[in-house]
C-alpha atoms as a PDB file:
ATOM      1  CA  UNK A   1       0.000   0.000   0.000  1.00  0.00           C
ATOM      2  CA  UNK A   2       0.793   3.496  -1.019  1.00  0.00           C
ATOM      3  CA  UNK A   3       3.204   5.727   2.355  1.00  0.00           C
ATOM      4  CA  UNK A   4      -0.229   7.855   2.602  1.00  0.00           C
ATOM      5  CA  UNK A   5       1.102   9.277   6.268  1.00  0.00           C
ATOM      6  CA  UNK A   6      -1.971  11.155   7.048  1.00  0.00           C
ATOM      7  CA  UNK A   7      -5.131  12.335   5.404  1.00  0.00           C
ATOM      8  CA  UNK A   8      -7.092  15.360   5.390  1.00  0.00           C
ATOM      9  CA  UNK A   9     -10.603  14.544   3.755  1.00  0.00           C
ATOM     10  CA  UNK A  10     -12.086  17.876   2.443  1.00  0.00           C
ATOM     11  CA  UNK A  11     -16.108  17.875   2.412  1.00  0.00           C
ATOM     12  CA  UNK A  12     -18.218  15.404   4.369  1.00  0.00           C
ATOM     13  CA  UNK A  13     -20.511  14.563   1.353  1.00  0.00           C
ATOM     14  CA  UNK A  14     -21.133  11.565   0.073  1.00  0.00           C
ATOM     15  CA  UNK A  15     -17.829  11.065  -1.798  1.00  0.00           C
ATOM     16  CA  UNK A  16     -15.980  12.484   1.093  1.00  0.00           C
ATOM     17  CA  UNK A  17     -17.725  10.211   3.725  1.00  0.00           C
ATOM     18  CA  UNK A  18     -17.305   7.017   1.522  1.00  0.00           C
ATOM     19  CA  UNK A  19     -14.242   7.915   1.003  1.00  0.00           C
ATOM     20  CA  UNK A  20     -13.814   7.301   4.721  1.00  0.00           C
ATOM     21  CA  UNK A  21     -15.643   4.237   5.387  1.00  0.00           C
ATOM     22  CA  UNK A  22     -13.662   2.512   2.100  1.00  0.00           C
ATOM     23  CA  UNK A  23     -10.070   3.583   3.646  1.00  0.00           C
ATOM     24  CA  UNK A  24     -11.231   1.962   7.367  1.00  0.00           C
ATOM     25  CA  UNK A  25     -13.173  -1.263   5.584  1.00  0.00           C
ATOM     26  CA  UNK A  26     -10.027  -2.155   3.481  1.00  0.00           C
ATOM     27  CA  UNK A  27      -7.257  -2.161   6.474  1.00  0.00           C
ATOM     28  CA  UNK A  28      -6.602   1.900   6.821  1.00  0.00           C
ATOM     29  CA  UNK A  29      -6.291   2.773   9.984  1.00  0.00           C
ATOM     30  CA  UNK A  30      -9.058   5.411  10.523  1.00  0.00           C
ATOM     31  CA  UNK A  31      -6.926   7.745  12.774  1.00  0.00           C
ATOM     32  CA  UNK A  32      -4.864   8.752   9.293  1.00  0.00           C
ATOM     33  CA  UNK A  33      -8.274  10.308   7.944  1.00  0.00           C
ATOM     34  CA  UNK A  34      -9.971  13.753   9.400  1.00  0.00           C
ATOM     35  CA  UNK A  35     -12.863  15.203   7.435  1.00  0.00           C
ATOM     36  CA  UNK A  36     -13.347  18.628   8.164  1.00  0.00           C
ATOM     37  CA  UNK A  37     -17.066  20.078   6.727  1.00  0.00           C
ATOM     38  CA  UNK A  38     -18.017  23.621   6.295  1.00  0.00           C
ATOM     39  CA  UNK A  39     -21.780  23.088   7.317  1.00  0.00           C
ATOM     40  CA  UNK A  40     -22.899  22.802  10.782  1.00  0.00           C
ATOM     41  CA  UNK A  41     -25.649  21.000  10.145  1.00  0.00           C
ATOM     42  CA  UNK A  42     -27.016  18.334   7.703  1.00  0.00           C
ATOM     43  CA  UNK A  43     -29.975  19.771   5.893  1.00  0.00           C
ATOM     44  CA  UNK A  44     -32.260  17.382   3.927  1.00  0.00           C
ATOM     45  CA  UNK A  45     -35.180  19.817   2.990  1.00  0.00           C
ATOM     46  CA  UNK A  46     -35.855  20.624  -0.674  1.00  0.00           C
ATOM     47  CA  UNK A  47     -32.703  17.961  -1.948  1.00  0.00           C
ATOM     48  CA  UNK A  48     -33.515  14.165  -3.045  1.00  0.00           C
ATOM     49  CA  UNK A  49     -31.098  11.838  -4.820  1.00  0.00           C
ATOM     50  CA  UNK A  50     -31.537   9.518  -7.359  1.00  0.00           C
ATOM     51  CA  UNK A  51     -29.187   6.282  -6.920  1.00  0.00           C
ATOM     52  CA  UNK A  52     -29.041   3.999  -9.590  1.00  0.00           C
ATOM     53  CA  UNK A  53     -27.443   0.629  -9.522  1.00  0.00           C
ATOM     54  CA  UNK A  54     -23.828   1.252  -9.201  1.00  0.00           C
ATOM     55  CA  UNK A  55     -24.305   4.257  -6.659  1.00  0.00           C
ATOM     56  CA  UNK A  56     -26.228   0.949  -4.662  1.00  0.00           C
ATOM     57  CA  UNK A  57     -23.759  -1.470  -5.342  1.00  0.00           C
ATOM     58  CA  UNK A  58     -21.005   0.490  -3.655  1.00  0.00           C
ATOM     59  CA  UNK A  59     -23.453   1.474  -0.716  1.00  0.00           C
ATOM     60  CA  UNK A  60     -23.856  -2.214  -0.091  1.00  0.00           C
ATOM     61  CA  UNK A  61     -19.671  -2.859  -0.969  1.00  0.00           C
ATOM     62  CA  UNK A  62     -19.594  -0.360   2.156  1.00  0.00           C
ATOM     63  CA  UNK A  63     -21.493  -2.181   4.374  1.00  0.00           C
ATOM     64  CA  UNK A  64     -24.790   0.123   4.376  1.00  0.00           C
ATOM     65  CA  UNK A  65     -27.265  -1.642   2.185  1.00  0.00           C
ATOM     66  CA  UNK A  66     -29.683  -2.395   4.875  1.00  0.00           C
ATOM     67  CA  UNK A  67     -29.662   1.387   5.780  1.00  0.00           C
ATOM     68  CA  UNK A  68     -30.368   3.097   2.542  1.00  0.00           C
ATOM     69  CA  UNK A  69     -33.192   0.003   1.643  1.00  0.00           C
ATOM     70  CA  UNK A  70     -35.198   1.399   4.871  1.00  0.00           C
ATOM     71  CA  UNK A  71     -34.522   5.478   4.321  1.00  0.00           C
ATOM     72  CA  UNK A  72     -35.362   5.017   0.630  1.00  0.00           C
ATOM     73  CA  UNK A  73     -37.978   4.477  -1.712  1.00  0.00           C
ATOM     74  CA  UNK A  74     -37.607   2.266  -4.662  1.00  0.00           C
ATOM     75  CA  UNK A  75     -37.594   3.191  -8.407  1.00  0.00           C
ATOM     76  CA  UNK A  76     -38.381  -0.149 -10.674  1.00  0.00           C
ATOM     77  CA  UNK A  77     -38.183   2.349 -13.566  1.00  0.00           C
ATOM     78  CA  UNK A  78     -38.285   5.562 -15.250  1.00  0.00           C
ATOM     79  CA  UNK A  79     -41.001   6.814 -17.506  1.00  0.00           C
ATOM     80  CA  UNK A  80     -41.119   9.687 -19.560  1.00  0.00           C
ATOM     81  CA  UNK A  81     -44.233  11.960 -20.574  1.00  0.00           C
ATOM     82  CA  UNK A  82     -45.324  14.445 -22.666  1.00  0.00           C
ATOM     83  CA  UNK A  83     -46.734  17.440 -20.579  1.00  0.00           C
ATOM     84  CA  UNK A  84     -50.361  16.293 -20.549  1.00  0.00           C
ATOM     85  CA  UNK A  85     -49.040  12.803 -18.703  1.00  0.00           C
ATOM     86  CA  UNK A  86     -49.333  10.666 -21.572  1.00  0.00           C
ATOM     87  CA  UNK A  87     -46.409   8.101 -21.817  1.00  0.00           C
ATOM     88  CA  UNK A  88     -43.656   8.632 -24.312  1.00  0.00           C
ATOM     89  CA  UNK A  89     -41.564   5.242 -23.008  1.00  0.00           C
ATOM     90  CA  UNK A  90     -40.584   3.719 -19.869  1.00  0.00           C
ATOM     91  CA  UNK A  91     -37.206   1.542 -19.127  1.00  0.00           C
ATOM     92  CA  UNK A  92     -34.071   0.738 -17.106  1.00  0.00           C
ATOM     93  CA  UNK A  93     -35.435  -2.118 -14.832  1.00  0.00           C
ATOM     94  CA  UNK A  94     -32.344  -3.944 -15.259  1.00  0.00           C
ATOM     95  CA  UNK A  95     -29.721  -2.189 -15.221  1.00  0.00           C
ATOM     96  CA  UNK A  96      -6.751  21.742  -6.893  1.00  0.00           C
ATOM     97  CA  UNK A  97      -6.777  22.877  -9.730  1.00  0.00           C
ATOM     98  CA  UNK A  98      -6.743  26.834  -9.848  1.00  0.00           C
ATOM     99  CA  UNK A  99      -9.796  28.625  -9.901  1.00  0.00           C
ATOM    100  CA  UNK A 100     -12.356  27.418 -12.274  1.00  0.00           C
ATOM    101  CA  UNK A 101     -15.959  28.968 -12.580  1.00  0.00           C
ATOM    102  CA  UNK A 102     -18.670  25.866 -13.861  1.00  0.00           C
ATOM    103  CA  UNK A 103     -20.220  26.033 -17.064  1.00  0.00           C
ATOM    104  CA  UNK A 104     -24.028  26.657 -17.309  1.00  0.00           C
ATOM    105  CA  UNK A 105     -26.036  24.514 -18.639  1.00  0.00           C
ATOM    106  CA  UNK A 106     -28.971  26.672 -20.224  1.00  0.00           C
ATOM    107  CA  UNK A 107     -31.704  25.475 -17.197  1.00  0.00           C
ATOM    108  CA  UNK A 108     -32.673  26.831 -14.165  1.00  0.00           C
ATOM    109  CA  UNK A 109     -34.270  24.320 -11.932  1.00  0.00           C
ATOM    110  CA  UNK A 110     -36.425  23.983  -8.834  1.00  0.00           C
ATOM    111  CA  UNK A 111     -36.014  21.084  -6.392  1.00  0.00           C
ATOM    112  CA  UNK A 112     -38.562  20.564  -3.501  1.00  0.00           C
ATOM    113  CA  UNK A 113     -40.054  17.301  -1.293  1.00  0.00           C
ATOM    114  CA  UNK A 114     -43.110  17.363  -0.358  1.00  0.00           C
ATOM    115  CA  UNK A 115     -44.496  14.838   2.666  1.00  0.00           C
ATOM    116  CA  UNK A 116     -47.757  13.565   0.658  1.00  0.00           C
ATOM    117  CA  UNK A 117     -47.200  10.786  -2.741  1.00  0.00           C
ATOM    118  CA  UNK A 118     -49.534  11.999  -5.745  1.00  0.00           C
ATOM    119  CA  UNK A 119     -51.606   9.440  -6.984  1.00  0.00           C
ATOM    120  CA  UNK A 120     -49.512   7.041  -9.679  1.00  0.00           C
ATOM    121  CA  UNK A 121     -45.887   8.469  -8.616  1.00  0.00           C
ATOM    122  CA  UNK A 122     -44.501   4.969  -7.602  1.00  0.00           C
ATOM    123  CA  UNK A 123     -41.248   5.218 -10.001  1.00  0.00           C
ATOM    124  CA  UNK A 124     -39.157   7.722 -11.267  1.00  0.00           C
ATOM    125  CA  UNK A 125     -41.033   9.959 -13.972  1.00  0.00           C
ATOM    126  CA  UNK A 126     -40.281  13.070 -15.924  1.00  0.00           C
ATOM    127  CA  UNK A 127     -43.024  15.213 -18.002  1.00  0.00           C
ATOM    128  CA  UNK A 128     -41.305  17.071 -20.612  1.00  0.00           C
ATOM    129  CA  UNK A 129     -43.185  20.702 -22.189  1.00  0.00           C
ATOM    130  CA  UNK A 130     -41.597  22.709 -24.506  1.00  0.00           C
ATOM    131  CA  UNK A 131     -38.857  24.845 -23.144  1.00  0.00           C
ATOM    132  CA  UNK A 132     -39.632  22.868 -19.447  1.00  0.00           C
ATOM    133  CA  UNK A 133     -39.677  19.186 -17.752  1.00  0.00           C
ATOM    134  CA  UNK A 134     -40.602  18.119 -14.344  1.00  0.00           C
ATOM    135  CA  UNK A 135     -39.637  15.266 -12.541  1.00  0.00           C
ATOM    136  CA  UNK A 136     -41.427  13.521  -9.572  1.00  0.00           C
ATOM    137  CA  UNK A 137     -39.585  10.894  -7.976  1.00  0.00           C
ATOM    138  CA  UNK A 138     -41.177   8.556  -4.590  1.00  0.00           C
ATOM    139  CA  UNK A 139     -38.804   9.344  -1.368  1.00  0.00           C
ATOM    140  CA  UNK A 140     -38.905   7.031   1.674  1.00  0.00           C
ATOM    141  CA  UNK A 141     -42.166   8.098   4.696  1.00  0.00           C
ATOM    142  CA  UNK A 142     -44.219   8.536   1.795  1.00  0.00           C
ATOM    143  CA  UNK A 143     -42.580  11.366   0.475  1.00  0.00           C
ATOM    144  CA  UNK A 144     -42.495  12.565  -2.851  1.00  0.00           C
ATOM    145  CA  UNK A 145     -39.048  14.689  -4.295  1.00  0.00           C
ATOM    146  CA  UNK A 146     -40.445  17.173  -7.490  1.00  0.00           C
ATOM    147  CA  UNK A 147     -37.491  19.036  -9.738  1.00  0.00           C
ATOM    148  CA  UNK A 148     -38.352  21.145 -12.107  1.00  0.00           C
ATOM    149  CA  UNK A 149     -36.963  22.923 -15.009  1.00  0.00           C
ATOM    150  CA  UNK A 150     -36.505  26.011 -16.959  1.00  0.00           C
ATOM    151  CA  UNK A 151     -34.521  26.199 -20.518  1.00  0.00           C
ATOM    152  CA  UNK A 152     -33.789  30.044 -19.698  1.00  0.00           C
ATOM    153  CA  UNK A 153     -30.779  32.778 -19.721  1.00  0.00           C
ATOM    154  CA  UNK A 154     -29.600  32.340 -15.793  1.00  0.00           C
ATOM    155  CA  UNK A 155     -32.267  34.510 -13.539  1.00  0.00           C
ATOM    156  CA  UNK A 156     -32.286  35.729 -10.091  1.00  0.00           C
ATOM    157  CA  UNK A 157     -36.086  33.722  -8.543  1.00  0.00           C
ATOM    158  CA  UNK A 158     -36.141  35.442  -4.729  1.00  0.00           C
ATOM    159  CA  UNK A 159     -37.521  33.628  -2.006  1.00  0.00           C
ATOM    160  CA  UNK A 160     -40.647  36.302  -1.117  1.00  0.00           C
ATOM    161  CA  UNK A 161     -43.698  35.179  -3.980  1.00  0.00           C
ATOM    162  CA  UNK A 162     -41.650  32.132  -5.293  1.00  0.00           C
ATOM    163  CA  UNK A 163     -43.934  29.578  -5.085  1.00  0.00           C
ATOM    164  CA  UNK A 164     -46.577  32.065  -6.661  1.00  0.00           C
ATOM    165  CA  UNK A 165     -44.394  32.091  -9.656  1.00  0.00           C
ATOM    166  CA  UNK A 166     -43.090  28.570 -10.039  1.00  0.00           C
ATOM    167  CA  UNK A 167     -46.794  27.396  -9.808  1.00  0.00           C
ATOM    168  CA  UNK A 168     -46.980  29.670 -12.618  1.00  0.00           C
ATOM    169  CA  UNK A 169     -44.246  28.459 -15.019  1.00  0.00           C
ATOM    170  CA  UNK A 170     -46.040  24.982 -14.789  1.00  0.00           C
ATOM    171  CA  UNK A 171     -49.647  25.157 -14.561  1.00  0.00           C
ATOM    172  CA  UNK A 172     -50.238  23.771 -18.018  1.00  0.00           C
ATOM    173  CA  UNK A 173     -48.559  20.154 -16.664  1.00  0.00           C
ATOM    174  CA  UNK A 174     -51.099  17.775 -16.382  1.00  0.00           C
ATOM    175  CA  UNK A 175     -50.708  13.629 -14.562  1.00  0.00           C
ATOM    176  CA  UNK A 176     -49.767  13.814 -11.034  1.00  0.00           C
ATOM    177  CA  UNK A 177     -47.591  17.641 -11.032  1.00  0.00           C
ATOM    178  CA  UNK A 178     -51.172  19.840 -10.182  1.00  0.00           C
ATOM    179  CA  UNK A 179     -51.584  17.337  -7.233  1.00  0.00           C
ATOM    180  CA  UNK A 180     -47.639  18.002  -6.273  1.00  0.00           C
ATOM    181  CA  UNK A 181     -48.284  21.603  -7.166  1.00  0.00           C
ATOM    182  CA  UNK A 182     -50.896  22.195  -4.380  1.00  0.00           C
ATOM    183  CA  UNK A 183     -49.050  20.238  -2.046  1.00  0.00           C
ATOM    184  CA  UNK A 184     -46.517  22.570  -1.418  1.00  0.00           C
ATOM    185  CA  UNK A 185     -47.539  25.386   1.001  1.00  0.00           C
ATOM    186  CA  UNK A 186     -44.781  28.328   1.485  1.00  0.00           C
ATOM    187  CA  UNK A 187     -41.723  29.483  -1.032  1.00  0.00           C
ATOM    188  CA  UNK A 188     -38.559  28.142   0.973  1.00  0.00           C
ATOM    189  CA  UNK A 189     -40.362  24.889   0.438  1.00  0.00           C
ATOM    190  CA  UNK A 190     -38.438  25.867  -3.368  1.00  0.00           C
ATOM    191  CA  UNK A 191     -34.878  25.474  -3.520  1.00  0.00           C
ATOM    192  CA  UNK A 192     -34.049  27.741  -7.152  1.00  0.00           C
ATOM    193  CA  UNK A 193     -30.512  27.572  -8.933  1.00  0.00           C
ATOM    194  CA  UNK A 194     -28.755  26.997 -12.080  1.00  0.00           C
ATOM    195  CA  UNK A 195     -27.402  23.487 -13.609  1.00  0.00           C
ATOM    196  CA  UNK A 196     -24.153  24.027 -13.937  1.00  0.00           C
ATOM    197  CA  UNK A 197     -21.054  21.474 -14.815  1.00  0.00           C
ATOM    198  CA  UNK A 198     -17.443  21.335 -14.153  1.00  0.00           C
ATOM    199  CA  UNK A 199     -14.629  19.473 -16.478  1.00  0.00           C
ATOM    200  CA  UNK A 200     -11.119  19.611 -15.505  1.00  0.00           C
ATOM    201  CA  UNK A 201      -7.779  18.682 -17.560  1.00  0.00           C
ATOM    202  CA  UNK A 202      -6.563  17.920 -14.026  1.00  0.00           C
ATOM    203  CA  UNK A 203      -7.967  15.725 -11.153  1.00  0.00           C
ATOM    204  CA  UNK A 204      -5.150  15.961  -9.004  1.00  0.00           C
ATOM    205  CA  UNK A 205      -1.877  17.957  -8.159  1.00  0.00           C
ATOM    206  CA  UNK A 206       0.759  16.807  -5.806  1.00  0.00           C
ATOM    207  CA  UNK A 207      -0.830  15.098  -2.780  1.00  0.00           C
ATOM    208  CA  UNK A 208      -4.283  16.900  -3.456  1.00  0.00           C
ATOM    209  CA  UNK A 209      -6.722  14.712  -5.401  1.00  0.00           C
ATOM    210  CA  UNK A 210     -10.800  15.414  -6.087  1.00  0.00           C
ATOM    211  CA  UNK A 211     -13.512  13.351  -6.163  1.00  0.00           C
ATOM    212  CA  UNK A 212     -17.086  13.611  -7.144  1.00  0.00           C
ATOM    213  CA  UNK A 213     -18.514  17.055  -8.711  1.00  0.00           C
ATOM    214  CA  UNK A 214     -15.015  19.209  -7.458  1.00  0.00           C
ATOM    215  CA  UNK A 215     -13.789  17.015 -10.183  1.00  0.00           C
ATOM    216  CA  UNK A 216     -16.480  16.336 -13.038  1.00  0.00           C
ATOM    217  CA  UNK A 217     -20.058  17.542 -11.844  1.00  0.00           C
ATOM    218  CA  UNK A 218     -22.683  17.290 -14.784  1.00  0.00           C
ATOM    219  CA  UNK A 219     -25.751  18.172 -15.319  1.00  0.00           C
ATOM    220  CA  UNK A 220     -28.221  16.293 -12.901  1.00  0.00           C
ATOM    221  CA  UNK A 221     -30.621  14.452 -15.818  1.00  0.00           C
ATOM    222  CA  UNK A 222     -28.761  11.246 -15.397  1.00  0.00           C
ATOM    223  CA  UNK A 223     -29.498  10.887 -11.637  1.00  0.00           C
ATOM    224  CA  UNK A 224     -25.314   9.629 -11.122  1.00  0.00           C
ATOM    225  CA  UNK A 225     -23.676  12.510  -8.816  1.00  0.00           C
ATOM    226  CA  UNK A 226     -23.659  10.599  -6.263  1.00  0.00           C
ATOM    227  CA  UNK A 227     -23.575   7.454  -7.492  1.00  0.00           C
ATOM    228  CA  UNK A 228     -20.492   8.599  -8.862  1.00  0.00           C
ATOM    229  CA  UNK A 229     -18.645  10.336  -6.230  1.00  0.00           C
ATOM    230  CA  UNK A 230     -19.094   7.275  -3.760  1.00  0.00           C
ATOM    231  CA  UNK A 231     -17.305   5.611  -6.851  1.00  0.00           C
ATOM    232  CA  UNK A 232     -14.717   7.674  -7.096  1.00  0.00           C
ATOM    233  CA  UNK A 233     -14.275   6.644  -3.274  1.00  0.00           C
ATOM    234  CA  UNK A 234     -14.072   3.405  -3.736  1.00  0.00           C
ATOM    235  CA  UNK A 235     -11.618   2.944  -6.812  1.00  0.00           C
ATOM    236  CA  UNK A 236      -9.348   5.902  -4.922  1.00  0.00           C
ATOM    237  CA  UNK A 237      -9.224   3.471  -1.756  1.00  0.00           C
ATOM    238  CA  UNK A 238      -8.597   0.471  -3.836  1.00  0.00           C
ATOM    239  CA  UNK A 239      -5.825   2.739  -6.023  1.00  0.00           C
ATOM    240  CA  UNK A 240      -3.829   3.410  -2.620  1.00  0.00           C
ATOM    241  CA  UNK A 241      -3.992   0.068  -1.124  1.00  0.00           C
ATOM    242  CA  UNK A 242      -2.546  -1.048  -4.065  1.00  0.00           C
ATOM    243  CA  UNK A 243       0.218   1.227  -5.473  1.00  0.00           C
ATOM    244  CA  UNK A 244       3.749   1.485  -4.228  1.00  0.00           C
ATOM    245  CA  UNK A 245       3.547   5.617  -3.804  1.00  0.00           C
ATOM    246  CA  UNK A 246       1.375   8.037  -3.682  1.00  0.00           C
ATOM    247  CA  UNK A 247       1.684   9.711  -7.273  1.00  0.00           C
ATOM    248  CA  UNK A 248       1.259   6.147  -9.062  1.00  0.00           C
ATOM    249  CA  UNK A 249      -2.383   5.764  -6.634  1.00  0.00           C
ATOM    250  CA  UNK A 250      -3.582   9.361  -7.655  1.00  0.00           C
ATOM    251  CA  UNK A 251      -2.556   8.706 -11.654  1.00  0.00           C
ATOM    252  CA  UNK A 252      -4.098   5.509 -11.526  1.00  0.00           C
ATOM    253  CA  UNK A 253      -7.179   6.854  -9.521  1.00  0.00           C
ATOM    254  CA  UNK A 254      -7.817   9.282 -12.923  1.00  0.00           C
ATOM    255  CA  UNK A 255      -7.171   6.368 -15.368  1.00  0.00           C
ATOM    256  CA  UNK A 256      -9.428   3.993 -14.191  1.00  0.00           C
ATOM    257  CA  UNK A 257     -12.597   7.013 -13.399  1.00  0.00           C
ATOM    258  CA  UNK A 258     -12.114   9.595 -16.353  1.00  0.00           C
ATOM    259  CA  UNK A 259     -13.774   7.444 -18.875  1.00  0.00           C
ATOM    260  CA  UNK A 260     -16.462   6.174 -16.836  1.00  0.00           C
ATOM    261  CA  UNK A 261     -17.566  10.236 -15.466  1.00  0.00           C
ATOM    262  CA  UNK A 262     -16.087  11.275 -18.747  1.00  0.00           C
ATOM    263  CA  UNK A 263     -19.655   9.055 -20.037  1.00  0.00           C
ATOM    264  CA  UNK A 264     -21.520  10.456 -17.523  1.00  0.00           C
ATOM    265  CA  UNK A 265     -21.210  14.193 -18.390  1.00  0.00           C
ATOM    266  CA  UNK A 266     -21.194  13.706 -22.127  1.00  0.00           C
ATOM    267  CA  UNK A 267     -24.978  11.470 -21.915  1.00  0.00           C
ATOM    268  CA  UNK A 268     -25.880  14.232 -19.159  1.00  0.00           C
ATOM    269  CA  UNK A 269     -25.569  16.979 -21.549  1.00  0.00           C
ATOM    270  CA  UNK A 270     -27.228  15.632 -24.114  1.00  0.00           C
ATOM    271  CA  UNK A 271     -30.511  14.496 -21.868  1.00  0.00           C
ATOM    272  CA  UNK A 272     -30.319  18.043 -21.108  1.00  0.00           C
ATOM    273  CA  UNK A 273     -30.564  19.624 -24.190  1.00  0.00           C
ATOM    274  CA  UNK A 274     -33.241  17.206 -25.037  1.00  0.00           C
ATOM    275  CA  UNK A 275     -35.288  17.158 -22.183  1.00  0.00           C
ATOM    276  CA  UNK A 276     -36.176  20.539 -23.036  1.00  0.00           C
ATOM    277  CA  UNK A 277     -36.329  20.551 -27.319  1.00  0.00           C
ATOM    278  CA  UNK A 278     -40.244  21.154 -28.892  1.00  0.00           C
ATOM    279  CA  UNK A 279     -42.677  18.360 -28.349  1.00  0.00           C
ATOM    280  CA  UNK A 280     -43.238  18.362 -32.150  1.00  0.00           C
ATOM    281  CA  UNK A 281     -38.911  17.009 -32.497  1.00  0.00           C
ATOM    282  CA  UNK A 282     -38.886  15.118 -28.974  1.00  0.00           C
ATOM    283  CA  UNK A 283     -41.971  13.224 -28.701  1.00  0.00           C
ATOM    284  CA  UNK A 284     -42.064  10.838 -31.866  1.00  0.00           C
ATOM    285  CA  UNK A 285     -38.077  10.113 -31.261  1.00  0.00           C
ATOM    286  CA  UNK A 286     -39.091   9.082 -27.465  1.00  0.00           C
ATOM    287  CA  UNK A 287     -41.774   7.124 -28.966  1.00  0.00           C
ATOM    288  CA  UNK A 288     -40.457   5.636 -31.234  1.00  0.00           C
ATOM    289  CA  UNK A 289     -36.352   5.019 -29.656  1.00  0.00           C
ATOM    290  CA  UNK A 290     -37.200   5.942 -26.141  1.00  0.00           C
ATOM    291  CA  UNK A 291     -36.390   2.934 -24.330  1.00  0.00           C
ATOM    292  CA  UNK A 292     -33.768   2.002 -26.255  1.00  0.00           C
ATOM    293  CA  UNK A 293     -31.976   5.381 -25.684  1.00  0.00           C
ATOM    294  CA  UNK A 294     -32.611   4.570 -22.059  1.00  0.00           C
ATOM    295  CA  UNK A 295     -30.950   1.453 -22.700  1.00  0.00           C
ATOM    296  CA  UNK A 296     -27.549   2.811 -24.119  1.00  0.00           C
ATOM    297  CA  UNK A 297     -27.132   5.169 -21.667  1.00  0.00           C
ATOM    298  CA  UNK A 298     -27.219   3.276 -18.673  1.00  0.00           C
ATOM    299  CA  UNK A 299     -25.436  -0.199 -20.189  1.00  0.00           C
ATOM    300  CA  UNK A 300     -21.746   0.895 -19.688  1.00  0.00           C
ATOM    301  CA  UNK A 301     -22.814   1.510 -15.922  1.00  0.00           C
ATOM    302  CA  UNK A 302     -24.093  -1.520 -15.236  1.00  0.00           C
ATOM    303  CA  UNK A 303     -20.346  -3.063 -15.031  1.00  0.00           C
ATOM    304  CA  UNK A 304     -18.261  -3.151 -12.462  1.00  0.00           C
ATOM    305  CA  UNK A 305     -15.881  -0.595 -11.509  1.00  0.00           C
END
C-alpha cells in the first residue's frame, strides 16, 4: 500500500464520507483520515437523490445496504411523458486545480419534497413541455421529491412570492404535477438555482486529489452525482492500497474514473438539451427510440468498476 502518512478529507458529502468508510473497511487505519465540513448542520429539505445501480452497489460494498433500503424508496423504472401525462416510453429495470468557474447549462431548476405521494408516482417519472420538464420521484415516509426545469438565460427567482411564480411556469402540466403543485404550502419549500457542470484537464496535483462534482459535476438528468462520487471513493481506496507511492495511486485513480464520469457528463448533456427541445422534435423520437436510448445510456454503468 501506497506511504499515505496522514489524510485530510475535504467535504463530508457523500464522496468524502465514503471515502472514509472505504479507507477503514479495506485495512486503513481510521486515525490517518480527518474530514473537516463547512456546514454545521445536515440539511435534507428541498434535496432528493436519485441512486441507480452502481451508486447501490457500492453502498452495499460499504457495508450500508440495509440502511439506505429502509430510508429510501424504490424506483423499478423511469417513464417519460409528454406534458399532458401521456407516456412517451418507460425503461431501465435492469440495469486543486486553480480557480475554475462551472459552465451553465442553459436550465434553471427547482427542487422541492413534499411529505404527501400523488396518486400514480410509484417510479421515477419526468413530463417534458416545450422549453420545461418536471420530474417527480417517490422518497422514503411517503414522500415525494419534485425538480423542475426552466430552458432560460440564468435569472435571479427570490424567495418572497416564489412559489406564486413557479406554480406559474407549470400550470399547463397535467398527470400527477397539479396534485404536487398544491401540495406545497410556502416558497422556501423551493430550492431555485442553475445546472451548472465542471470538467477539468486535471484531477489531481501533488498530494491533493478530487472526487465527485469538485472534479467532473454534470448536469443532474442522469441521476449519477452521487452514485459517482461514492465511486470515485471506492476505486481511490482500492488505487492506494494497491500502489507502491502516492503519485502512481492518484494517476491511476484518474485512469481507471475519467472514462467512466467522462460518459456520464457527455450522456448528461445531451438528456439536457433534449429534455427541453419542442414536443413536435422530442416526442415521436421518445416514442419511437425511447427505451432504447434509455438502454444505451445506462449499459456501460451496469459493469463493475
Amino acid at each position: 500500500m501506497a506511504e499515505v502518512g496522514r489524510m485530510l478529507i475535504v467535504g463530508g458529502g457523500m464522496g468524502g464520507l465514503s471515502l472514509a468508510v472505504a479507507l477503514e473497511r479495506q485495512g486503513s487505519a481510521p486515525e490517518i483520515a480527518e474530514i473537516v465540513e463547512r456546514g454545521s448542520t445536515w440539511p435534507a429539505l428541498g434535496a432528493g437523490i436519485a441512486l441507480h445501480a452502481n451508486g447501490v452497489r457500492v453502498l452495499r460494498t460499504l457495508g450500508l445496504g440495509d440502511e439506505i433500503e429502509a430510508a429510501s424508496g424504490a424506483l423499478p423504472r423511469w417513464s417519460f411523458l409528454d406534458q399532458a401525462g401521456e407516456l412517451l416510453c418507460s425503461t431501465v429495470r435492469g440495469l486543486v486545480m486553480g480557480s475554475l468557474t462551472p459552465g451553465f447549462a442553459g436550465t434553471m431548476a427547482w427542487r422541492s419534497v413534499v411529505p404527501t405521494r400523488p396518486a400514480g408516482v410509484d417510479h421515477l417519472m419526468v413530463l417534458m413541455g416545450d422549453g420545461r420538464f418536471f420530474g417527480l420521484v417517490p422518497v422514503g415516509d411517503g414522500q415525494t421529491y419534485g425538480f423542475a426545469g426552466l430552458d432560460a438565460e440564468r435569472f435571479d427567482d427570490p424567495v418572497a412570492g416564489r412559489l406564486e411564480r413557479f406554480r406559474g411556469h407549470f400550470e399547463g402540466f397535467g398527470g400527477p404535477v397539479p396534485e404536487y403543485l398544491a401540495a406545497l404550502g410556502d416558497d422556501a419549500q423551493l430550492h431555485f438555482g442553475p445546472i451548472e457542470w465542471v470538467d477539468l484537464d486535471r484531477w489531481h496535483d501533488g498530494r491533493v486529489v478530487l472526487v465527485g462534482d469538485a472534479a467532473h459535476a454534470a448536469p443532474p438528468h442522469m441521476g449519477e452525482g452521487g452514485s459517482m462520487a461514492m465511486e470515485d471513493a471506492v476505486v481511490l481506496a482500492e488505487s492506494l492500497r494497491a500502489a507502491d507511492t502516492v503519485a502512481s495511486a492518484l494517476d491511476r485513480y484518474v485512469e481507471r474514473r475519467r472514462p467512466r464520469a467522462g460518459w456520464v457528463q457527455e450522456q448528461s448533456r445531451i438528456a439536457s438539451k433534449a429534455w427541453v427541445l419542442p414536443p413536435a422534435v422530442r416526442d415521436g423520437a421518445l416514442r419511437e427510440r425511447g427505451d432504447q436510448m434509455l438502454r444505451d445510456r445506462y449499459r456501460p454503468l451496469a459493469a463493475a468498476l
